[in-house]
C-alpha atoms as a PDB file:
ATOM      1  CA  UNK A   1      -1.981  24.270  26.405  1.00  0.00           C
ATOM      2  CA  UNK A   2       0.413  21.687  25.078  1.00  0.00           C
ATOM      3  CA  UNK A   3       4.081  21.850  26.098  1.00  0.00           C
ATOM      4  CA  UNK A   4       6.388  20.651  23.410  1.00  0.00           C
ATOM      5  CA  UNK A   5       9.235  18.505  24.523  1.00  0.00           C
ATOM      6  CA  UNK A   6      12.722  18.855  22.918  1.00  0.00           C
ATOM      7  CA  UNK A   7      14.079  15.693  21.692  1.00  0.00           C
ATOM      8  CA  UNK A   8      17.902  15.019  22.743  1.00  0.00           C
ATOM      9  CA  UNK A   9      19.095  16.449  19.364  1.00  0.00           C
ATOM     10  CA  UNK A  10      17.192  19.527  20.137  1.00  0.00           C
ATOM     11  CA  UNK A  11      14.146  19.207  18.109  1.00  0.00           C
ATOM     12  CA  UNK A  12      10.498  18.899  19.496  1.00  0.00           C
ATOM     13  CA  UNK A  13       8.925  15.872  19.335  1.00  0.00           C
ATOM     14  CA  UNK A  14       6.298  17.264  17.230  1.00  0.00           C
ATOM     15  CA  UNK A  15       8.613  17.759  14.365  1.00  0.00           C
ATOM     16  CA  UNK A  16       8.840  14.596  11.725  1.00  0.00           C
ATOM     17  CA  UNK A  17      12.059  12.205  11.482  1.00  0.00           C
ATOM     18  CA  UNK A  18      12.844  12.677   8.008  1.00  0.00           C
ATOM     19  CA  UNK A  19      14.746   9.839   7.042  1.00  0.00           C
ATOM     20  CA  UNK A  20      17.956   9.570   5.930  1.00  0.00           C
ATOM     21  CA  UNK A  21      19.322   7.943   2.832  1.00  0.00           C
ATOM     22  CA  UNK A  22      20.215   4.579   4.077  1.00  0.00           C
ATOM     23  CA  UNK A  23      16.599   4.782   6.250  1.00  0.00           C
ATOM     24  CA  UNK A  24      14.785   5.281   2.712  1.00  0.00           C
ATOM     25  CA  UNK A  25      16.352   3.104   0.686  1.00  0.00           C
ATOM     26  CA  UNK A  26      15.575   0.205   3.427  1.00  0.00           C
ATOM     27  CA  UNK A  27      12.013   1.932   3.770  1.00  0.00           C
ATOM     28  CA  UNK A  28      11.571   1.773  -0.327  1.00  0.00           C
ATOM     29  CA  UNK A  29      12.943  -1.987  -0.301  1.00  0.00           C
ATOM     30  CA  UNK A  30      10.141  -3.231   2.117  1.00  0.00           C
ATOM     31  CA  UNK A  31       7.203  -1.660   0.409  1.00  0.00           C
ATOM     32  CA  UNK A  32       8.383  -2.966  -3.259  1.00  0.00           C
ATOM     33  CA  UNK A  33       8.392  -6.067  -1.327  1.00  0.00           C
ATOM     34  CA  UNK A  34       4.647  -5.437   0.114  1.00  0.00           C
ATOM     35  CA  UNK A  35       3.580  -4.216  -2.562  1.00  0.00           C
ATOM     36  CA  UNK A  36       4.931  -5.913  -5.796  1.00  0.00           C
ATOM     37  CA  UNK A  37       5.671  -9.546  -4.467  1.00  0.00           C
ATOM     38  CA  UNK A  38       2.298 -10.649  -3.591  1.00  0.00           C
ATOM     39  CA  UNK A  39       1.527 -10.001  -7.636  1.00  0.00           C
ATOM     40  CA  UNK A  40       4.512 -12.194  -8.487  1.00  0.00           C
ATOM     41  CA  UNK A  41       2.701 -14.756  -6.352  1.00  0.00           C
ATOM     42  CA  UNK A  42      -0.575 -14.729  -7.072  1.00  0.00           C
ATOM     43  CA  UNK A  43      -0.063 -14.468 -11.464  1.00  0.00           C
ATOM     44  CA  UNK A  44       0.998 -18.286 -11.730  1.00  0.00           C
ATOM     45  CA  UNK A  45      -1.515 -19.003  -9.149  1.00  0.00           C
ATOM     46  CA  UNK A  46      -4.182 -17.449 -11.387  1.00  0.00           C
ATOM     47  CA  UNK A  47      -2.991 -18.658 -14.490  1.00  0.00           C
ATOM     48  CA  UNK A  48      -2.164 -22.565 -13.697  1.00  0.00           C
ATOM     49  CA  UNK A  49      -4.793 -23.044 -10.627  1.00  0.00           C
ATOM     50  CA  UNK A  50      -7.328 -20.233 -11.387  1.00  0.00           C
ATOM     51  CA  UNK A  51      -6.684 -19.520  -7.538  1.00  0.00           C
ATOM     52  CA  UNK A  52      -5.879 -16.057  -6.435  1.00  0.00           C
ATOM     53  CA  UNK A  53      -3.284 -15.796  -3.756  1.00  0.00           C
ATOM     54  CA  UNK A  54      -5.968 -15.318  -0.675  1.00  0.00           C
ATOM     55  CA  UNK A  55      -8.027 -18.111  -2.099  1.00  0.00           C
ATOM     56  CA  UNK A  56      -4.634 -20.636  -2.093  1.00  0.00           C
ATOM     57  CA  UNK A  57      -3.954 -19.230   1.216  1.00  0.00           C
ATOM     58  CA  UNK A  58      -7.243 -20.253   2.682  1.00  0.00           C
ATOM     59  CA  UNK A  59      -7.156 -23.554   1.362  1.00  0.00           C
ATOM     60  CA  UNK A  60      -3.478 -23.762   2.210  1.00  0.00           C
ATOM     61  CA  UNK A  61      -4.329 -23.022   5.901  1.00  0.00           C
ATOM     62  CA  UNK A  62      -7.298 -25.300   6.878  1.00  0.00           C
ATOM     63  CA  UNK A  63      -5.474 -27.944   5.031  1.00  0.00           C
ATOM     64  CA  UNK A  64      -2.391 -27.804   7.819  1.00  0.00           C
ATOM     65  CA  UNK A  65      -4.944 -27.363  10.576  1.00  0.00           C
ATOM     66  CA  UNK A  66      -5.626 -29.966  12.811  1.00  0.00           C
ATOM     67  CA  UNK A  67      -8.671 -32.450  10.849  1.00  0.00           C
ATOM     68  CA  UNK A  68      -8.605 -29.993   8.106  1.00  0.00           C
ATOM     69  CA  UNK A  69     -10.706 -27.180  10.131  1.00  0.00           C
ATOM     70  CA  UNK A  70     -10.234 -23.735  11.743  1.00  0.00           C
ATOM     71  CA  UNK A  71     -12.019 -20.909  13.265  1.00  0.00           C
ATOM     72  CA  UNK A  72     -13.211 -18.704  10.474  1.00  0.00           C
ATOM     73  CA  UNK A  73     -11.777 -15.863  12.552  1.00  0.00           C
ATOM     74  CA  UNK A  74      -8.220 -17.166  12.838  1.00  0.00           C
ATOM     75  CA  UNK A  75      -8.390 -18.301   9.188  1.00  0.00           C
ATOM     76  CA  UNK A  76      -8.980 -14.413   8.224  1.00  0.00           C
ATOM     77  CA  UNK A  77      -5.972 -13.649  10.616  1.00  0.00           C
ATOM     78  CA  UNK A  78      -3.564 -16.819   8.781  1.00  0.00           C
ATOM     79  CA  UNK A  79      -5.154 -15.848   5.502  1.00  0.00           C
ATOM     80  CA  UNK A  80      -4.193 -12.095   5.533  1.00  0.00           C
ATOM     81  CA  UNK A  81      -7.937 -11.007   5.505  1.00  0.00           C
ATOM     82  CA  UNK A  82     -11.289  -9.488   6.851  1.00  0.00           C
ATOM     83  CA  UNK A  83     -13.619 -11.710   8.182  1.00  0.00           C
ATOM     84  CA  UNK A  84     -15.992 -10.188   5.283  1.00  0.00           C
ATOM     85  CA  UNK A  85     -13.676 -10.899   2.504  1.00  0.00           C
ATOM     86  CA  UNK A  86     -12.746 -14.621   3.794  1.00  0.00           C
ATOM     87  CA  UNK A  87     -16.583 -15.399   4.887  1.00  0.00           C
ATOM     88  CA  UNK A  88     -17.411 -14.613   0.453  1.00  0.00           C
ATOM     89  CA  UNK A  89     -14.582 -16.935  -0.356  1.00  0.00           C
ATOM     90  CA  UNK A  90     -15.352 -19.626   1.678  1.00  0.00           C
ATOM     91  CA  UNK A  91     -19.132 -18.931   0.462  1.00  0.00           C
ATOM     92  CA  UNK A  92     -17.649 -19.336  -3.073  1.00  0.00           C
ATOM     93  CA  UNK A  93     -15.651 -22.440  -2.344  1.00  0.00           C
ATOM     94  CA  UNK A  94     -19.058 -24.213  -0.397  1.00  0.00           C
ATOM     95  CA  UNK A  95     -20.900 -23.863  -3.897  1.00  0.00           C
ATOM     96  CA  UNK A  96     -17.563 -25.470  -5.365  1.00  0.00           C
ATOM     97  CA  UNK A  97     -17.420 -28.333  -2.681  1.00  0.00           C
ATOM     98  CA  UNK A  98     -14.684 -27.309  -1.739  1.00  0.00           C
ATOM     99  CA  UNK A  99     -15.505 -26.435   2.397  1.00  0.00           C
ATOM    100  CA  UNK A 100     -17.722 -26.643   4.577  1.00  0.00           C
ATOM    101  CA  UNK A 101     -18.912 -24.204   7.211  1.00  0.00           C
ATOM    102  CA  UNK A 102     -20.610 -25.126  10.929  1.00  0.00           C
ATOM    103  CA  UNK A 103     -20.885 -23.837  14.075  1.00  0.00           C
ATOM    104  CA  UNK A 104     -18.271 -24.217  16.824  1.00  0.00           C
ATOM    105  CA  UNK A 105     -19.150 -27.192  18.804  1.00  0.00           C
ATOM    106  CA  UNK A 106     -17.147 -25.826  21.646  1.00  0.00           C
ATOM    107  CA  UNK A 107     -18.420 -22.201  21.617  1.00  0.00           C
ATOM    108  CA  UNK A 108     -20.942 -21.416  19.215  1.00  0.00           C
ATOM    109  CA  UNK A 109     -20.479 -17.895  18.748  1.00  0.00           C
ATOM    110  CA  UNK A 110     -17.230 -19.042  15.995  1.00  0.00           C
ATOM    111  CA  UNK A 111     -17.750 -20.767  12.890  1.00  0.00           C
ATOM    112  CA  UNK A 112     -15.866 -23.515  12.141  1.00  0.00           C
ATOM    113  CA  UNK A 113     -14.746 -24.433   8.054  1.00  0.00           C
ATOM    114  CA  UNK A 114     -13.704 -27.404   6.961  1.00  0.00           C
ATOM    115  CA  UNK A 115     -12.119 -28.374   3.925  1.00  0.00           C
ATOM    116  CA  UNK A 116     -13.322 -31.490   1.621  1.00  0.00           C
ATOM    117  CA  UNK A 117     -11.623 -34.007  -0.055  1.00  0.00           C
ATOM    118  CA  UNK A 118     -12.055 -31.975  -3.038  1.00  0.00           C
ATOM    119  CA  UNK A 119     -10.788 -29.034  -1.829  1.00  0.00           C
ATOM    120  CA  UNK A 120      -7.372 -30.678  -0.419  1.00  0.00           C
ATOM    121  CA  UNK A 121      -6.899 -32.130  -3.635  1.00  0.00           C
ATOM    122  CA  UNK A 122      -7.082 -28.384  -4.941  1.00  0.00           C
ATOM    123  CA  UNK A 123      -4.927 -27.103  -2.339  1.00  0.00           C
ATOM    124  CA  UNK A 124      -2.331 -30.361  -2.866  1.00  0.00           C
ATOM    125  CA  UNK A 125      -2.384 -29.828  -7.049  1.00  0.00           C
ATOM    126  CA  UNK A 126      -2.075 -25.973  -6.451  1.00  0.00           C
ATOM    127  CA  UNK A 127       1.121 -26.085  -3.888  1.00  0.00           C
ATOM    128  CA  UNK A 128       4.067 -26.679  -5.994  1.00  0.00           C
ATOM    129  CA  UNK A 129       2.852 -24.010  -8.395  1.00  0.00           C
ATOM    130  CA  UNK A 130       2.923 -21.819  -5.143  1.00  0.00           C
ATOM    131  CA  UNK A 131       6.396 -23.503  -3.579  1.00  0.00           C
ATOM    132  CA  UNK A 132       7.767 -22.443  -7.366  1.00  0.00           C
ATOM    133  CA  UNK A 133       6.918 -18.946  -7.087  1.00  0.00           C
ATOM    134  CA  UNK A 134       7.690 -18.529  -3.766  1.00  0.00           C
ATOM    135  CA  UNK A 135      11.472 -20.063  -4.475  1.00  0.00           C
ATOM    136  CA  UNK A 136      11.488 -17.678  -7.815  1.00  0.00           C
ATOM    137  CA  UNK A 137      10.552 -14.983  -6.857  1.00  0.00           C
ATOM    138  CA  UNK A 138      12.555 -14.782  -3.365  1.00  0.00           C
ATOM    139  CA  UNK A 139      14.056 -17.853  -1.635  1.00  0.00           C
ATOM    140  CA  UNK A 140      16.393 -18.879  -4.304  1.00  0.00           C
ATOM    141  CA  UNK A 141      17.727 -15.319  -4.867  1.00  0.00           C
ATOM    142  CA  UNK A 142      18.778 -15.064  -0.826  1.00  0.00           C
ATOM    143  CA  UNK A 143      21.394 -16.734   0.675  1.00  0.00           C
ATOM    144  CA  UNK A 144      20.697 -18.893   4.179  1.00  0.00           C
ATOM    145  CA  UNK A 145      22.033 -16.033   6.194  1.00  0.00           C
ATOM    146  CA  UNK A 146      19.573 -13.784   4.169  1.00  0.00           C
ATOM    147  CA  UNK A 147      16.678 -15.942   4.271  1.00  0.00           C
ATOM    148  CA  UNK A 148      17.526 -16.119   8.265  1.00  0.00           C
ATOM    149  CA  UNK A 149      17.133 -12.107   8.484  1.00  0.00           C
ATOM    150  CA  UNK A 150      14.632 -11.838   6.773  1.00  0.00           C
ATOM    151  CA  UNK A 151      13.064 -14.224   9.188  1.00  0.00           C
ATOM    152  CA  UNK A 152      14.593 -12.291  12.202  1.00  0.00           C
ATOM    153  CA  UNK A 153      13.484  -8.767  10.812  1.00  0.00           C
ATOM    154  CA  UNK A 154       9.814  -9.847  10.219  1.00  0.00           C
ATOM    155  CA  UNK A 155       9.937 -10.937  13.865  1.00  0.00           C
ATOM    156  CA  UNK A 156      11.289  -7.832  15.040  1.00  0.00           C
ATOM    157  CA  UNK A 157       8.240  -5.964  12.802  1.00  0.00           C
ATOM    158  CA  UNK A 158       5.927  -8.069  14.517  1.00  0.00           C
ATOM    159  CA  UNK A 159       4.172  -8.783  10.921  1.00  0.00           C
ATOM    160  CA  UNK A 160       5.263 -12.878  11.075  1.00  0.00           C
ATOM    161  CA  UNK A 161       2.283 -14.545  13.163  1.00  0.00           C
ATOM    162  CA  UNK A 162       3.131 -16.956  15.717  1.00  0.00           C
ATOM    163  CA  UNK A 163       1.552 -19.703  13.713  1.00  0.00           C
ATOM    164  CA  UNK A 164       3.472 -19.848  11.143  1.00  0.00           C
ATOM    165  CA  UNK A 165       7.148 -19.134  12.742  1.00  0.00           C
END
């Protein structure tokens, strides 16, 4: 049989943390932000590059990489995706000419894509319509000391990858 523990303030540990008002208002801030800002992103994305917001992020990321390729299992990690998901994108931009896929030549159990000269001049005519909504729809409304928390708090969440600190 399980023993309950009492917490410090007397309740067991089995018992939720409600949160408090200050605790949901924070709470309800961050998940309008997960939720809602990737829209505000991806709509002049669609509309001016016919890109959704994963597809400009995959293109976005193997053009940065080193010689314009990545592992198509870190690109799904960068990208914000299953391997599934990126693997019919990239499968999509191949038929455009956009990338390239090939095996690993330094362990062959990764696939490598690559992007194209067609698809960097995609990614290069779709990144200031990106930069724009990125600096409307959050950058330009925070200060430098809010823009250096946020920073510091996605950190602290562990949600900001290493990569792109």
């Amino acid at each position: 049989m399980a023993s309950i523990t009492p917490e410090p303030d007397g309740r067991s540990n089995d018992e939720p943390r409600w949160l408090d008002a200050a605790e949901k208002e924070a709470w309800t801030g961050l998940a309008s932000l997960i939720l809602l800002l990737p829209g505000r992103l991806e709509a002049p994305l669609q509309r001016e590059a016919g890109l959704t917001l994963f597809e400009y992020l995959t293109l976005s990321h193997v053009s940065e990489a080193p010689d314009r390729r990545l592992r198509m299992s870190e690109l799904a990690f960068l990208a914000g995706g299953s391997l599934s998901r990126l693997s019919n994108v990239v499968k999509r931009f191949e038929q455009r000419g956009w990338m390239e896929r090939s095996p690993d030549p330094d362990d062959g159990r990764y696939t490598i894509a690559s992007l194209t000269d067609a698809g960097y001049d995609v990614v290069v005519a779709a990144a200031p319509i990106h930069v724009r909504a990125v600096r409307e729809a959050a950058l330009d409304r925070l200060s430098a000391t809010d823009q250096q928390a946020l920073a510091r708090i996605a950190a602290k969440l562990g949600v900001r990858p290493v990569d792109l600190a």
